[in-house]
N, C-alpha and C. Protein backbone atom coordinates (compact mmCIF):
# COMPACT_ATOMS: atom_id res chain seq x y z
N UNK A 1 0.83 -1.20 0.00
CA UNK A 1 0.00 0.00 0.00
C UNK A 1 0.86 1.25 0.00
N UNK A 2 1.69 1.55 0.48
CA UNK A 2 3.06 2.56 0.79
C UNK A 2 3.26 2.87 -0.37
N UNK A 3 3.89 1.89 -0.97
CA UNK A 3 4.81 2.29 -2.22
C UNK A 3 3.53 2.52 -3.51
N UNK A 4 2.42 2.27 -3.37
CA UNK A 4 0.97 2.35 -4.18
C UNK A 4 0.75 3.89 -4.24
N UNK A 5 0.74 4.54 -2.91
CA UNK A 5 0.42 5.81 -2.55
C UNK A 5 1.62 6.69 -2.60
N UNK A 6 2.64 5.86 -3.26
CA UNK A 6 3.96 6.85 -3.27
C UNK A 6 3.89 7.21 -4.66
N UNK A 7 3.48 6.23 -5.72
CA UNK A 7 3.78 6.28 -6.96
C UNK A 7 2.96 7.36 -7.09
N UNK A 8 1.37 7.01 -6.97
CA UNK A 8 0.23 7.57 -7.13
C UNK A 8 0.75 9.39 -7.00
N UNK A 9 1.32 9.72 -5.87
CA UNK A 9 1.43 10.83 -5.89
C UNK A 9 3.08 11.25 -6.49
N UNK A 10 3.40 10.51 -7.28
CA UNK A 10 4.66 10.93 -8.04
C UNK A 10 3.80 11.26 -9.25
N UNK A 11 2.94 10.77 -9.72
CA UNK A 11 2.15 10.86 -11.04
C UNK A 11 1.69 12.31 -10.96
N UNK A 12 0.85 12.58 -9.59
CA UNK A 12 0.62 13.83 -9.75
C UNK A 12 1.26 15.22 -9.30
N UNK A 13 2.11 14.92 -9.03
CA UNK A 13 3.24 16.35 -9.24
C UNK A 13 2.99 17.46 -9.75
N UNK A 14 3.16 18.75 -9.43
CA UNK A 14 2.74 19.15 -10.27
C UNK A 14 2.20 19.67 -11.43
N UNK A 15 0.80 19.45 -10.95
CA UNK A 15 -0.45 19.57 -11.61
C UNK A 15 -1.29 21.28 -11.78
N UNK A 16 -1.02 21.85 -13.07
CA UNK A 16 -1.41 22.90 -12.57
C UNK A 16 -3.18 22.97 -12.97
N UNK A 17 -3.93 23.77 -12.71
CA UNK A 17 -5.35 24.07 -12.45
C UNK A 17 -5.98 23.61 -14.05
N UNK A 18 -5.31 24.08 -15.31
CA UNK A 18 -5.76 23.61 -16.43
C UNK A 18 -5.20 22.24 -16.71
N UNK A 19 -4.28 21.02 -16.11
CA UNK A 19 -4.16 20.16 -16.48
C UNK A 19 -5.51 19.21 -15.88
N UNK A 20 -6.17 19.55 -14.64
CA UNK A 20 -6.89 19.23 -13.53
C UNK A 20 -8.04 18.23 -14.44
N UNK A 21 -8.78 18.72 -15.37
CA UNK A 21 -9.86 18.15 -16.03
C UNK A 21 -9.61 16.85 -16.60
N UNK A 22 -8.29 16.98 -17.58
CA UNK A 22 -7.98 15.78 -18.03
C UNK A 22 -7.24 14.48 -17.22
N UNK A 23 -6.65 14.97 -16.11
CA UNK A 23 -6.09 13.89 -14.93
C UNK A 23 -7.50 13.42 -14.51
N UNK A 24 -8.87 13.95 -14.30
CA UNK A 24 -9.83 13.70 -13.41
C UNK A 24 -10.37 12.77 -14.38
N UNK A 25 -10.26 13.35 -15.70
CA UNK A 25 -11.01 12.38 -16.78
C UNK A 25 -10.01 10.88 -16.91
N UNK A 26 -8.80 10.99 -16.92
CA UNK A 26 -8.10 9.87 -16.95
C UNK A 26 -8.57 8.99 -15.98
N UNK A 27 -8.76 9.47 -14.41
CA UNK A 27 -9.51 8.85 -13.41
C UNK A 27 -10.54 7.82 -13.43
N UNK A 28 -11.14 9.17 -13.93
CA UNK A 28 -12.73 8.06 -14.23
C UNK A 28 -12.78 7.26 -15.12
N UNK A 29 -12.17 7.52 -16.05
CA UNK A 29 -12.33 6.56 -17.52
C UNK A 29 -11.88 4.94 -16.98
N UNK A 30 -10.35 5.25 -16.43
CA UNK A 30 -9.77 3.65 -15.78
C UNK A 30 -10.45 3.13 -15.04
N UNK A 31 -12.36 3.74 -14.10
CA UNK A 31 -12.58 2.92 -13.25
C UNK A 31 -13.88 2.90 -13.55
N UNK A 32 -14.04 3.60 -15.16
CA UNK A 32 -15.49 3.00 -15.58
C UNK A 32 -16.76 4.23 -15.17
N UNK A 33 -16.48 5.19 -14.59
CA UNK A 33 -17.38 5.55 -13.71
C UNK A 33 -17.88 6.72 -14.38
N UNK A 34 -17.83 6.85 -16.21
CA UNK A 34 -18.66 8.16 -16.57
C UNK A 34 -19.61 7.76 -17.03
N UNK A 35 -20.60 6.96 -16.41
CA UNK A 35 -21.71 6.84 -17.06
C UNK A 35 -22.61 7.43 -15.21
N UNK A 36 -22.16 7.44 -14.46
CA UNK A 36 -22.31 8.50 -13.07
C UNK A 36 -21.77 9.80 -12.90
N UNK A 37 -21.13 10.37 -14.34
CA UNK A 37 -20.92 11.59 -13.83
C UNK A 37 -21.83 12.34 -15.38
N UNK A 38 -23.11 12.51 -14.45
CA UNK A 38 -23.98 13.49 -15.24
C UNK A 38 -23.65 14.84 -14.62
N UNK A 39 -23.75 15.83 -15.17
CA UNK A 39 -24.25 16.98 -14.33
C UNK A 39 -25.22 17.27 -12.91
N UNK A 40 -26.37 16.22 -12.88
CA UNK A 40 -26.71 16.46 -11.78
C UNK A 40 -26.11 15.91 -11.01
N UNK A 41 -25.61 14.71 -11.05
CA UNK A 41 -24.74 14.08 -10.18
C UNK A 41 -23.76 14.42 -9.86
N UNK A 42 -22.60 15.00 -10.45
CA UNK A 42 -21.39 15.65 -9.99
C UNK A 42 -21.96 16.79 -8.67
N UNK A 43 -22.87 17.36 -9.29
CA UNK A 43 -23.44 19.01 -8.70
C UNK A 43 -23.90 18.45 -7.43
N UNK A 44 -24.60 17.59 -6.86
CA UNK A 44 -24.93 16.89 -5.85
C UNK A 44 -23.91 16.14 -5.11
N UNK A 45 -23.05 15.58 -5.48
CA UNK A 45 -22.09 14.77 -4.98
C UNK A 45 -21.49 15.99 -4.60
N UNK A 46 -20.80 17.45 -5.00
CA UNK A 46 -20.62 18.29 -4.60
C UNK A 46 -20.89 19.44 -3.64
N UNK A 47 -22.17 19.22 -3.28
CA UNK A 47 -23.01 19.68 -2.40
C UNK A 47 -22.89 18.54 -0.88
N UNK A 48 -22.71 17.71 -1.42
CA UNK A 48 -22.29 16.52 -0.28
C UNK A 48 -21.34 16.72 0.48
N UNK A 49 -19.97 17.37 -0.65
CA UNK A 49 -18.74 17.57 -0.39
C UNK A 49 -18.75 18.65 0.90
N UNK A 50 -19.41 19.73 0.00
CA UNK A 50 -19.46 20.96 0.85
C UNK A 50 -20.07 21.40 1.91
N UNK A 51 -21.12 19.86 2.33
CA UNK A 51 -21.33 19.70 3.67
C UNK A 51 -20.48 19.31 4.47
N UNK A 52 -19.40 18.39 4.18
CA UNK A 52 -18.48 17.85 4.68
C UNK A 52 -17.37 19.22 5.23
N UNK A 53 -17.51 19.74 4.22
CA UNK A 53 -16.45 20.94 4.65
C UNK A 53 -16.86 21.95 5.68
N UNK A 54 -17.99 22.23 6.02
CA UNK A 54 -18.84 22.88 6.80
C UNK A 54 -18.79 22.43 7.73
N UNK A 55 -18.86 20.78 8.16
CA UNK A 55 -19.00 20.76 9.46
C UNK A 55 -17.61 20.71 9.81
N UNK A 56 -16.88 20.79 9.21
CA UNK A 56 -15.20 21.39 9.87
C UNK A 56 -15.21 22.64 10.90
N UNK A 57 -16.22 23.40 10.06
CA UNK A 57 -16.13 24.76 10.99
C UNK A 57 -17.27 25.00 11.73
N UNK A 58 -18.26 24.18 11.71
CA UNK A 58 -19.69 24.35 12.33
C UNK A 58 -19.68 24.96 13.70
N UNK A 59 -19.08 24.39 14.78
CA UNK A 59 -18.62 24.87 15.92
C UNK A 59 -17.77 25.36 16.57
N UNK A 60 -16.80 25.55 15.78
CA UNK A 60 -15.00 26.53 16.11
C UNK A 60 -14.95 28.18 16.35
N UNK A 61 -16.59 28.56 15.90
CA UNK A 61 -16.96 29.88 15.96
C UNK A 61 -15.14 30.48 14.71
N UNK A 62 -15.35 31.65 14.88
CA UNK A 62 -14.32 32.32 13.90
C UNK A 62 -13.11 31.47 14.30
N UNK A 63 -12.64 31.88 12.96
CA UNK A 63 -11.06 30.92 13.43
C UNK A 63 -9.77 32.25 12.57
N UNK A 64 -9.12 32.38 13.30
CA UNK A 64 -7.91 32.92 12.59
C UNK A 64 -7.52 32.58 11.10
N UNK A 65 -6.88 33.66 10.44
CA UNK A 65 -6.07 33.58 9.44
C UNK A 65 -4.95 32.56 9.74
N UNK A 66 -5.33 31.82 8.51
CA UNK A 66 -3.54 30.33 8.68
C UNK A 66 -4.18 29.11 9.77
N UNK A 67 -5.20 29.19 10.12
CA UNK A 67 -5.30 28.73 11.30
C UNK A 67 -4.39 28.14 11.98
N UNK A 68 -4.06 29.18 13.02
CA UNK A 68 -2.68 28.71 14.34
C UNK A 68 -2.77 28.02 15.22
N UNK A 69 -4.45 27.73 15.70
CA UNK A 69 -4.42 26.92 16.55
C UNK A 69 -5.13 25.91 16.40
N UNK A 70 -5.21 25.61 15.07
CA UNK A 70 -5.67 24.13 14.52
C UNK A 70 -4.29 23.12 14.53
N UNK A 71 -4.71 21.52 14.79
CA UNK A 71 -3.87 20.22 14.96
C UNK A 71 -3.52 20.31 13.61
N UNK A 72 -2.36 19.78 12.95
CA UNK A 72 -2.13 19.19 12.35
C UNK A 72 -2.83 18.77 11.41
N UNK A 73 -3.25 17.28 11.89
CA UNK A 73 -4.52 16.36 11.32
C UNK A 73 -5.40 16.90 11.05
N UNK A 74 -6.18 18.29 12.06
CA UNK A 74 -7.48 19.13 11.37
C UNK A 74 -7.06 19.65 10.11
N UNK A 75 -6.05 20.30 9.80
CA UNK A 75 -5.54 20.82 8.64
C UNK A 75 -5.59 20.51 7.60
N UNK A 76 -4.70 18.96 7.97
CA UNK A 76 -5.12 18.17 6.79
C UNK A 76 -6.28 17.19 6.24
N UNK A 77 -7.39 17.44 7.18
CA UNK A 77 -8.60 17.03 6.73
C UNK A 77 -9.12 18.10 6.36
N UNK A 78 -9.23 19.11 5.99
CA UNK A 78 -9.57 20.52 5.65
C UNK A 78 -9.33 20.40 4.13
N UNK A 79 -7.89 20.55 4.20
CA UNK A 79 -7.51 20.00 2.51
C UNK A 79 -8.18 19.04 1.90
N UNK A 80 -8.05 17.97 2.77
CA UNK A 80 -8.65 16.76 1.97
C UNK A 80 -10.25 17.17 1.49
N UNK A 81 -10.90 17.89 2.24
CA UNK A 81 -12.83 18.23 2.03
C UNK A 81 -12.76 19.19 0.86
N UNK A 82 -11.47 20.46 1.20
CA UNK A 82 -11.50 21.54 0.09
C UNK A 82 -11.23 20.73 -1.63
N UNK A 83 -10.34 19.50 -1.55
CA UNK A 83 -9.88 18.96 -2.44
C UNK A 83 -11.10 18.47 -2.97
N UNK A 84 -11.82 18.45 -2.43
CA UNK A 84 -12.54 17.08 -3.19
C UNK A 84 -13.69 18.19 -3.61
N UNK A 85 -14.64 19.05 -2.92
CA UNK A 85 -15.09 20.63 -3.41
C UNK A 85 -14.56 20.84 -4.99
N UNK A 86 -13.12 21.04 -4.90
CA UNK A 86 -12.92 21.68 -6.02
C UNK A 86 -12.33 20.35 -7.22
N UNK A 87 -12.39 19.00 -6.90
CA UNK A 87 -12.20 18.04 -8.09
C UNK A 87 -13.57 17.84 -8.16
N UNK A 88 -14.54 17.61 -7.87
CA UNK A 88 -16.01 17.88 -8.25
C UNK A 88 -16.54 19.22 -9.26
N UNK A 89 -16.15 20.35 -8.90
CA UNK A 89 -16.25 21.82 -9.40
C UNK A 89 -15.47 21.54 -10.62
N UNK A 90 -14.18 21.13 -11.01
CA UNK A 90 -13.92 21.01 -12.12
C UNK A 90 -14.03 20.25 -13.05
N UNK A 91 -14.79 18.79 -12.55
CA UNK A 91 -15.46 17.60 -13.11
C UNK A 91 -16.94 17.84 -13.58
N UNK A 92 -17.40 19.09 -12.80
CA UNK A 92 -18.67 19.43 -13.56
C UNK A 92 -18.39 20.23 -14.43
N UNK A 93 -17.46 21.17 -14.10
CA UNK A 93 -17.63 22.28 -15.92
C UNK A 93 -17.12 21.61 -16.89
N UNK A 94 -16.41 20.63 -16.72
CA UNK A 94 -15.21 19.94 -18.00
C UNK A 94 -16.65 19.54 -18.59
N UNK A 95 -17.86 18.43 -17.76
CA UNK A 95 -18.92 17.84 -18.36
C UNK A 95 -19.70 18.84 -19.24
N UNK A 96 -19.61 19.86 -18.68
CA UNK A 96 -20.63 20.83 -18.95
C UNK A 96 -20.08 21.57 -20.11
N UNK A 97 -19.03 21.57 -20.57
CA UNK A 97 -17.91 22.54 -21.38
C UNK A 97 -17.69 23.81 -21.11
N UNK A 98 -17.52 23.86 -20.20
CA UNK A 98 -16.75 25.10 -19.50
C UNK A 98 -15.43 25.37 -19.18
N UNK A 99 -14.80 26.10 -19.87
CA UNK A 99 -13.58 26.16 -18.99
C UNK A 99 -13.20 27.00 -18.19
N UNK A 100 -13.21 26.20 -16.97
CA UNK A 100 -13.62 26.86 -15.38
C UNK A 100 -12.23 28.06 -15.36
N UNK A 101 -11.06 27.64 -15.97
CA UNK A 101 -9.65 28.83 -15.61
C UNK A 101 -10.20 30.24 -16.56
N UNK A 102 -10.56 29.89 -17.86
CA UNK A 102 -11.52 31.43 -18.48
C UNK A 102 -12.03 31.51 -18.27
N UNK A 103 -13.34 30.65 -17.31
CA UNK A 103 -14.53 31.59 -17.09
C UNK A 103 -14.61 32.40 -15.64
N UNK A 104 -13.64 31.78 -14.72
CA UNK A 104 -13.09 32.44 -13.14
C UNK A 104 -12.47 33.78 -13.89
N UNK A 105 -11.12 33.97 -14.85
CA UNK A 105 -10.52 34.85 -15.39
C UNK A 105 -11.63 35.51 -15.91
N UNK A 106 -12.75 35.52 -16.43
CA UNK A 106 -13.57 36.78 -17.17
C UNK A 106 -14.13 37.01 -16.15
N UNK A 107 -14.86 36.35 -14.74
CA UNK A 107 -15.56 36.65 -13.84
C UNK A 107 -14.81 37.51 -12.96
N UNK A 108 -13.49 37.55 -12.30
CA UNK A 108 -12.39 38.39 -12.14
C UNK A 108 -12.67 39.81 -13.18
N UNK A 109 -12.30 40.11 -13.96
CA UNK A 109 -12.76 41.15 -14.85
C UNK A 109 -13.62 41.78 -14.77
N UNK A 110 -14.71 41.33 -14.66
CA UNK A 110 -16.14 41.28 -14.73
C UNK A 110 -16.41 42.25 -13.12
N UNK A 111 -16.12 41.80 -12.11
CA UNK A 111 -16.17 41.82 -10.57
C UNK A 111 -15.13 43.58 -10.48
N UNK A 112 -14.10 43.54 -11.45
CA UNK A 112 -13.05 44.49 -11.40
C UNK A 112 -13.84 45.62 -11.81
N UNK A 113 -14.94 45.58 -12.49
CA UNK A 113 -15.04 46.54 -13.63
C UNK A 113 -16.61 47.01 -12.90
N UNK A 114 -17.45 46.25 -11.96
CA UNK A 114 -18.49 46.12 -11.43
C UNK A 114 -18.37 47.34 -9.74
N UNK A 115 -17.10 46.37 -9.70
CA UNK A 115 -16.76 46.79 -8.11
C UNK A 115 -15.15 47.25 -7.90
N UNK A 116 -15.05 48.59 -8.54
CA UNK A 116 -13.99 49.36 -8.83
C UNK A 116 -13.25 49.61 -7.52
N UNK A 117 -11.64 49.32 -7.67
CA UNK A 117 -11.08 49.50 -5.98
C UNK A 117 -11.56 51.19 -5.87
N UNK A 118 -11.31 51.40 -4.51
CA UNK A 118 -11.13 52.80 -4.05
C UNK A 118 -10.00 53.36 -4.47
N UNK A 119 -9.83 54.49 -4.75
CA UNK A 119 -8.81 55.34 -4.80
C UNK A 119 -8.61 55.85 -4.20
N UNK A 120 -7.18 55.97 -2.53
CA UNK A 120 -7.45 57.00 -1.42
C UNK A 120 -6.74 58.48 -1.63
């Protein structure tokens, strides 16, 4: 199992945000599983996710920037909930034909041009 989970993450090395769709698609294809990733289903399985991530913080009331006085292990179950949030989020626009890095980049723009900084 060690050396399984060593390779596994030698494969994914860096991975930047536009390679993300086609590693996820390589995923699924080897385990059969796009005939379950409709749109509603991703979008729901995602909503699942992001319950999961919620109850991370449900009761911690505010938490600091960096969080400093989170364990370790909380940390990295944090990642692990945010991870899976955003391989869902990009498994639905790939389905959907979206490409989530131009359409965040025009929405950025969009937000710039809407909600102009201050000038002091």
């Amino acid at each position: 199992m060690g050396e399984e989970k060593e390779n596994a993450e030698e494969r994914v090395v860096d991975i930047s945000l536009k390679d993300l769709p086609k590693k996820l698609e390589e995923f699924v294809r080897a385990r059969d599983w796009e005939k379950y990733h409709s749109p509603r289903n991703l979008l729901l399985a995602m909503v699942g996710e992001v319950g999961e991530l919620s109850e991370i913080f449900q009761w911690r009331g505010e938490v600091d920037k960096g969080l400093p006085n989170w364990e370790e292990s909380d940390k990295e179950h944090l990642g692990e909930e945010l991870s899976d949030v955003l391989l869902y989020l990009i498994r639905l626009s790939d389905i959907c034909g979206i490409d989530l890095v131009d359409a965040a980049t025009k929405k950025l723009v969009k937000n710039a041009i809407k909600y102009p900084a201050k000038v002091l």
